[in-house]
N, C-alpha and C. Protein backbone atom coordinates (compact mmCIF):
# COMPACT_ATOMS: atom_id res chain seq x y z
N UNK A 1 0.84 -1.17 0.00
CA UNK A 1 0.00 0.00 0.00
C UNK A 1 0.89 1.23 0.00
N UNK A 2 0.76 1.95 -1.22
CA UNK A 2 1.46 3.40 -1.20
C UNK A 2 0.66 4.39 0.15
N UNK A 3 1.69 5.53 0.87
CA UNK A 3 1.36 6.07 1.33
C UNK A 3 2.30 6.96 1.40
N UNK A 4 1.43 8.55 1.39
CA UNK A 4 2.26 9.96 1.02
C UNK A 4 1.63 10.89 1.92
N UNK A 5 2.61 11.15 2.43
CA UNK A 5 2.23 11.97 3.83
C UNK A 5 3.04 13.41 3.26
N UNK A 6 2.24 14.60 3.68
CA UNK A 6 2.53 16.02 3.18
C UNK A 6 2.45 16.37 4.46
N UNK A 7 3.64 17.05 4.66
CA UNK A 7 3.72 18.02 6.18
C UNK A 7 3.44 19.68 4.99
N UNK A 8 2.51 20.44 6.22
CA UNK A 8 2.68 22.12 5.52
C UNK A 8 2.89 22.90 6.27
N UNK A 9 3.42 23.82 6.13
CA UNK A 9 3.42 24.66 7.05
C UNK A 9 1.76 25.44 7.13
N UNK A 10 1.29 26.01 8.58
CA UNK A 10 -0.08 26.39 8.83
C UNK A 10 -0.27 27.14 8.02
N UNK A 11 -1.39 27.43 7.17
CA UNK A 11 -1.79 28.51 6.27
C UNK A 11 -1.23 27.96 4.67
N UNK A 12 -0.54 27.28 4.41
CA UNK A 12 0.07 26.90 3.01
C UNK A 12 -0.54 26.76 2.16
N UNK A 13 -0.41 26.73 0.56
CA UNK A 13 -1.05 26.70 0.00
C UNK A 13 -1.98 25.11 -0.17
N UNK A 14 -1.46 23.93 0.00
CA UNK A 14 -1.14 23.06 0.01
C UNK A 14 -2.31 22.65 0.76
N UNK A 15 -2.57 23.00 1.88
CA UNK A 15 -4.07 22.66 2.52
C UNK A 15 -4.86 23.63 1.97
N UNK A 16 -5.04 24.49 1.00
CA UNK A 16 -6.35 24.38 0.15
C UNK A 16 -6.80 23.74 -0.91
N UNK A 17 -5.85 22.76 -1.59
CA UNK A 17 -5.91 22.00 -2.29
C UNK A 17 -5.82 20.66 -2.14
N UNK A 18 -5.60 20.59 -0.76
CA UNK A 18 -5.50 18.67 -0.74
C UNK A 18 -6.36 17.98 -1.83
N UNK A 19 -7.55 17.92 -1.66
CA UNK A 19 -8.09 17.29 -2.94
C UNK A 19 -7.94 17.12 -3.93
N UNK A 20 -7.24 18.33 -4.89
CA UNK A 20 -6.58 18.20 -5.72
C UNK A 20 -5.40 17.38 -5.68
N UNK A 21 -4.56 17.75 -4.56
CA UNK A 21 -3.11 16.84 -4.78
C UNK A 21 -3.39 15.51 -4.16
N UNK A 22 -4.49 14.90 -3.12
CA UNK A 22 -4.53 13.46 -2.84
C UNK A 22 -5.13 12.90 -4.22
N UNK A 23 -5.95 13.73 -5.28
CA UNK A 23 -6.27 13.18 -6.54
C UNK A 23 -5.00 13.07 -7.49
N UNK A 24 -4.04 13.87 -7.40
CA UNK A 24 -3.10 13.53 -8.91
C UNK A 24 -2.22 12.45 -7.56
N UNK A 25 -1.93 12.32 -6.33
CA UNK A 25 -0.83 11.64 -5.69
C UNK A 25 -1.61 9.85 -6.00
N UNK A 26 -2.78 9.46 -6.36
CA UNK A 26 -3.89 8.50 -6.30
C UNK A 26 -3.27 8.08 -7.77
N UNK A 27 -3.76 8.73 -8.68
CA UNK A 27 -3.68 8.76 -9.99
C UNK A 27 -2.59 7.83 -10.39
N UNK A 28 -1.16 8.86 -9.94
CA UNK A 28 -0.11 8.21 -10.62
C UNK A 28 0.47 6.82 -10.13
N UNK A 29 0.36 6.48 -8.98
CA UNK A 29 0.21 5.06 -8.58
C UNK A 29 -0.42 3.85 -9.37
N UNK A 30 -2.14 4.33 -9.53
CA UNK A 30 -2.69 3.41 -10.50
C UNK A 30 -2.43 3.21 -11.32
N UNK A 31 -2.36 4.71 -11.93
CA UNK A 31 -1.63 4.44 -13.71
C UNK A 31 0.10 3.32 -13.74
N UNK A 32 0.93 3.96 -12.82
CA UNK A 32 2.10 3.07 -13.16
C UNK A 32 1.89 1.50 -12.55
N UNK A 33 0.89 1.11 -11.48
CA UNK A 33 1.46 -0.62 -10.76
C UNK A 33 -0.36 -0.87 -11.07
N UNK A 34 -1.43 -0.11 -11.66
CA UNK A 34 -2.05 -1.08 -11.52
C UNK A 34 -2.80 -1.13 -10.36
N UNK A 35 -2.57 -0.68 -9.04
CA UNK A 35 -2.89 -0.55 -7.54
C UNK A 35 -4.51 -0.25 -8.13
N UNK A 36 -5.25 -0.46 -7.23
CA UNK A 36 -6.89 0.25 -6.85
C UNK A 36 -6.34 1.54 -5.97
N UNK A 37 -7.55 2.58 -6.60
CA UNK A 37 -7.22 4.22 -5.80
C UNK A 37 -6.80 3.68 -4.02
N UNK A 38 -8.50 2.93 -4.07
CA UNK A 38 -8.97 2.88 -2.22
C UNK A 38 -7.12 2.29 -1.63
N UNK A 39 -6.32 1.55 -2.01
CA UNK A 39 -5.33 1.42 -1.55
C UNK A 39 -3.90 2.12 -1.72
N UNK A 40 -4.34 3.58 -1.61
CA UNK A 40 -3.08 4.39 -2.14
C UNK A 40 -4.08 5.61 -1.08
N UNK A 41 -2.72 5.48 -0.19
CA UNK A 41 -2.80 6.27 1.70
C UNK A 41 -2.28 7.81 1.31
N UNK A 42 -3.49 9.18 1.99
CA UNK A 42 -2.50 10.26 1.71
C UNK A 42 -2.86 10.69 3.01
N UNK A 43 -1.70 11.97 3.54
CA UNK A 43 -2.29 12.39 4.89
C UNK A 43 -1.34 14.05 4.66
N UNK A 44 -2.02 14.79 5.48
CA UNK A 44 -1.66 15.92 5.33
C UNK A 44 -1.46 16.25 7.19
N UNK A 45 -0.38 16.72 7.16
CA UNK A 45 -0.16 17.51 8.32
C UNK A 45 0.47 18.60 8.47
N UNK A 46 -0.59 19.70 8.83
CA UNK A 46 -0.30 21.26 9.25
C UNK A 46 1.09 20.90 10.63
N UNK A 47 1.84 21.83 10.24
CA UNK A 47 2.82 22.54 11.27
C UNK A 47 3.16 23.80 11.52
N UNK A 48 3.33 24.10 12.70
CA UNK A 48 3.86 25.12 12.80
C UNK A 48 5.03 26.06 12.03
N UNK A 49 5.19 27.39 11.39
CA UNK A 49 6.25 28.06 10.57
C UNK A 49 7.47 27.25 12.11
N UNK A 50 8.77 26.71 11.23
CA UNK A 50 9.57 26.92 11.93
C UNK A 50 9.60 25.09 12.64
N UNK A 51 8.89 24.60 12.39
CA UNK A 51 9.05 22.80 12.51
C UNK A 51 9.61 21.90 11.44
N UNK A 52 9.89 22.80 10.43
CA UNK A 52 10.83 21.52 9.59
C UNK A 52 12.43 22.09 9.04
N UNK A 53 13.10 21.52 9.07
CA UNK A 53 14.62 21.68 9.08
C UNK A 53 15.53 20.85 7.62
N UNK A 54 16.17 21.83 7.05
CA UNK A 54 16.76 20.50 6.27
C UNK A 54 18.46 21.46 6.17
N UNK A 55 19.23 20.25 6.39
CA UNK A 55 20.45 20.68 6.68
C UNK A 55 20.76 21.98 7.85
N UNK A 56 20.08 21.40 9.09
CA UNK A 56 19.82 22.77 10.23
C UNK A 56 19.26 24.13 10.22
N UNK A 57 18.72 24.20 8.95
CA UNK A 57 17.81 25.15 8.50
C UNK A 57 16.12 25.30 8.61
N UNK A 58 15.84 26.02 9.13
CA UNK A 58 14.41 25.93 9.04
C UNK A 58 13.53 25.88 7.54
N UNK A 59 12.83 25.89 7.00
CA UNK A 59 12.85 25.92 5.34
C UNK A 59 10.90 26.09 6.09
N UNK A 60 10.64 27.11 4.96
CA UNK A 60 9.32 27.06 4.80
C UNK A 60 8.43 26.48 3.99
N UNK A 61 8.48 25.82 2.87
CA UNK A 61 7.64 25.17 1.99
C UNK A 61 7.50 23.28 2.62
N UNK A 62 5.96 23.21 1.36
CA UNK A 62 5.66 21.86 2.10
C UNK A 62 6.78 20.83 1.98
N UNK A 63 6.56 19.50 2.23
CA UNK A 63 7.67 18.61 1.82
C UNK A 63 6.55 17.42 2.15
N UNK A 64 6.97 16.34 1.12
CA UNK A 64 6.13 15.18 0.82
C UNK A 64 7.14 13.88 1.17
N UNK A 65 6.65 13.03 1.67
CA UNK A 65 7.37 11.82 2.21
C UNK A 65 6.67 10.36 1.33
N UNK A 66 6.96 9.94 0.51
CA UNK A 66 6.01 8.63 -0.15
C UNK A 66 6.59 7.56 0.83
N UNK A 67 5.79 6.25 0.97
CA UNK A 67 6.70 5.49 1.12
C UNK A 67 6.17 4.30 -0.11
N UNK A 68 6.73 3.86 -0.59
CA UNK A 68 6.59 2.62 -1.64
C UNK A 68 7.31 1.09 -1.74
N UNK A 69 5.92 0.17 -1.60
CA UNK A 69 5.91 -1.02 -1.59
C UNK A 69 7.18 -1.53 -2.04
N UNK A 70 7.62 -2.45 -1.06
CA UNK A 70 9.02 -3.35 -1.95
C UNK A 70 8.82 -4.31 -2.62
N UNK A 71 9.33 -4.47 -3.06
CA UNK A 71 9.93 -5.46 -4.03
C UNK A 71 9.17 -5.07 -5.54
N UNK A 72 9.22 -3.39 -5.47
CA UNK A 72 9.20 -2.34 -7.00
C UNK A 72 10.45 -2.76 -8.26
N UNK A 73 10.33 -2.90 -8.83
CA UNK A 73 11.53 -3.05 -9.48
C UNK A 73 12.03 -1.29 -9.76
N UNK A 74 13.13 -1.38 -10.17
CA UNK A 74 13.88 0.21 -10.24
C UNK A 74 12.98 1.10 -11.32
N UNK A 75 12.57 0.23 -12.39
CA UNK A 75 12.33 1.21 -13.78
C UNK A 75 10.59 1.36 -12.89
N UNK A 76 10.34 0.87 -12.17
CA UNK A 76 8.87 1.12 -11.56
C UNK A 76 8.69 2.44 -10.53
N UNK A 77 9.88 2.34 -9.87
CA UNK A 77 10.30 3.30 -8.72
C UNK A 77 10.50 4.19 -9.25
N UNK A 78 11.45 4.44 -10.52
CA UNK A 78 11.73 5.38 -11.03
C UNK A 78 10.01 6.27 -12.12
N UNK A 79 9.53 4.89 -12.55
CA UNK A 79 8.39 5.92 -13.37
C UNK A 79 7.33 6.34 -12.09
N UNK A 80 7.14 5.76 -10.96
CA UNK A 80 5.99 6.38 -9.57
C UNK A 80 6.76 7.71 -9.31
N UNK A 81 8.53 8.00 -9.03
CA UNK A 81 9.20 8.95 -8.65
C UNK A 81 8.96 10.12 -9.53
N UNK A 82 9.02 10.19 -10.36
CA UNK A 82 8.84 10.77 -12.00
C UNK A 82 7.65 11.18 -12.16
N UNK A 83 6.35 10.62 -12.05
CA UNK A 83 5.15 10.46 -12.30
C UNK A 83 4.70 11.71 -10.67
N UNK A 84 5.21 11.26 -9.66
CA UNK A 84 4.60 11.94 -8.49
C UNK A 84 5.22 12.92 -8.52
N UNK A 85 6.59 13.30 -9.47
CA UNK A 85 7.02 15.01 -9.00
C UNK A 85 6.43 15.52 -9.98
N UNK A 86 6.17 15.19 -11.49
CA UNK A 86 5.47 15.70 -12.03
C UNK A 86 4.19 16.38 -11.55
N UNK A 87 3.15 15.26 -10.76
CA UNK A 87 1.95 15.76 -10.43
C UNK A 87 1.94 16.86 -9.58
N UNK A 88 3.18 16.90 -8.81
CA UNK A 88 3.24 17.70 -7.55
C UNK A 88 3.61 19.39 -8.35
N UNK A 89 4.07 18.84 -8.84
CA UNK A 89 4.41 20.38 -10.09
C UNK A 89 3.50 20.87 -10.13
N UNK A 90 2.59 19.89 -11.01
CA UNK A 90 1.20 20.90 -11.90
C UNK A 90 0.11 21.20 -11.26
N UNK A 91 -0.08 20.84 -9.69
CA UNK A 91 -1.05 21.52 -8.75
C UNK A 91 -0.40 21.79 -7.70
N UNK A 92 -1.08 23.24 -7.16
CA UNK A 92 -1.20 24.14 -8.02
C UNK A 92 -0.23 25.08 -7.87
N UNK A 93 -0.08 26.00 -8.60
CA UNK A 93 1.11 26.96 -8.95
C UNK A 93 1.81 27.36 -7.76
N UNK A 94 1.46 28.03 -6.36
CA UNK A 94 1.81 27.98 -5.00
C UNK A 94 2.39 26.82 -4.23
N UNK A 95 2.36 25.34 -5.10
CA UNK A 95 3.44 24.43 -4.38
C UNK A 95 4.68 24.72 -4.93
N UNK A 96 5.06 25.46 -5.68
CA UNK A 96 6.35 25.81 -6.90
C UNK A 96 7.33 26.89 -6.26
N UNK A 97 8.33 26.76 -6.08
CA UNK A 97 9.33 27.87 -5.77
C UNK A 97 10.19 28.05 -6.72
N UNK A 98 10.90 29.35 -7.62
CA UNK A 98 11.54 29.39 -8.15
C UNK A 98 12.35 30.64 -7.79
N UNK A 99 13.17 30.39 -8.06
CA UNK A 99 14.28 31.30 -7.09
C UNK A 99 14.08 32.37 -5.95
N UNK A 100 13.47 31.59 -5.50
CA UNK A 100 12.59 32.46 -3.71
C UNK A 100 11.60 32.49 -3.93
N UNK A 101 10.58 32.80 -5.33
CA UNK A 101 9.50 33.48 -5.18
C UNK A 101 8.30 32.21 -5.52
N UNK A 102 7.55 32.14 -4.92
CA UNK A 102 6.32 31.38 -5.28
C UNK A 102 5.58 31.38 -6.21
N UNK A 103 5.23 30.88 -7.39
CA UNK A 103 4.86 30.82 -8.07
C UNK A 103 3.46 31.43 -8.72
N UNK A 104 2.93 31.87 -9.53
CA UNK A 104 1.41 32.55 -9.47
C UNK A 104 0.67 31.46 -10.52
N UNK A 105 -0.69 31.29 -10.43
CA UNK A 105 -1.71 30.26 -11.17
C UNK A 105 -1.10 30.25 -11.96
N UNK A 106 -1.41 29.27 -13.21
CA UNK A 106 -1.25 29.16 -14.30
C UNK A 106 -2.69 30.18 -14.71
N UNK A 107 -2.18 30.79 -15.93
CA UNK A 107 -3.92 31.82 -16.28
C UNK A 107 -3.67 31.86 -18.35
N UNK A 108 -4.92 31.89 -18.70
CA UNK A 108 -4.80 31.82 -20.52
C UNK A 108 -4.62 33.36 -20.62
N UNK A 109 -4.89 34.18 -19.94
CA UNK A 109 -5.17 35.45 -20.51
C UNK A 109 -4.19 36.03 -20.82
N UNK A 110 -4.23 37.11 -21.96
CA UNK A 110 -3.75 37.32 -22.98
C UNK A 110 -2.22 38.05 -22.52
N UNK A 111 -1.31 38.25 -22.86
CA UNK A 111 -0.07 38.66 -22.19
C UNK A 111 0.49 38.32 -20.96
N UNK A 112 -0.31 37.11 -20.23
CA UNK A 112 0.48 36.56 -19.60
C UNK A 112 1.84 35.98 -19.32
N UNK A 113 2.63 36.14 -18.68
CA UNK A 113 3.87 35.54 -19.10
C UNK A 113 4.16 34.07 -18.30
N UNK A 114 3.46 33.37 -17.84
CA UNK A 114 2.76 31.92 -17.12
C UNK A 114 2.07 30.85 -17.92
């Protein structure tokens, strides 16, 4: 049983969209092994600004933890790995950091530069 646990920080963008992202984190599982949705685990947990650390740093954006069934073969691991950063990309524009700044919707309108 896949399971993907999202820590956010309180207020993130990330808990207004769970639905969206427990739907594309569902998706790409089935599509690559085949799995049924009902057995593909997601969980979201709010934290406090200032509870997650990477390299003794506090860091503000979400961070996603999968864990995946063994005995995956590599080219499987690799297309679920592939497949789930993709999804995590394309919803929605506020999970995205690019050089500090957070990202804005994707929008059609006309002179957009997005």
């Amino acid at each position: 049983m896949p399971y993907y646990q999202f820590t956010v920080p309180t207020g993130g963008a990330t808990l207004q969209h769970k639905s969206e992202v427990a739907a594309a984190m569902t998706k790409v599982p089935s599509e690559v092994t085949g799995a049924p949705g009902a057995y593909v685990y997601r969980s979201f947990v709010e934290v406090p600004p200032g509870s997650v650390f990477v390299s003794g740093e506090p860091v503000s954006g979400s961070r996603m933890v999968g864990i995946i069934r063994q005995g995956r073969s590599p080219e499987v691991k690799a297309k679920l790995i592939h497949g789930l950063a993709d999804a995590w990309c394309e919803i929605p524009g506020a999970n995205a950091l690019e050089d500090g700044v957070i990202l804005p919707e994707i929008t059609d309108e006309p002179g957009a530069i997005y």
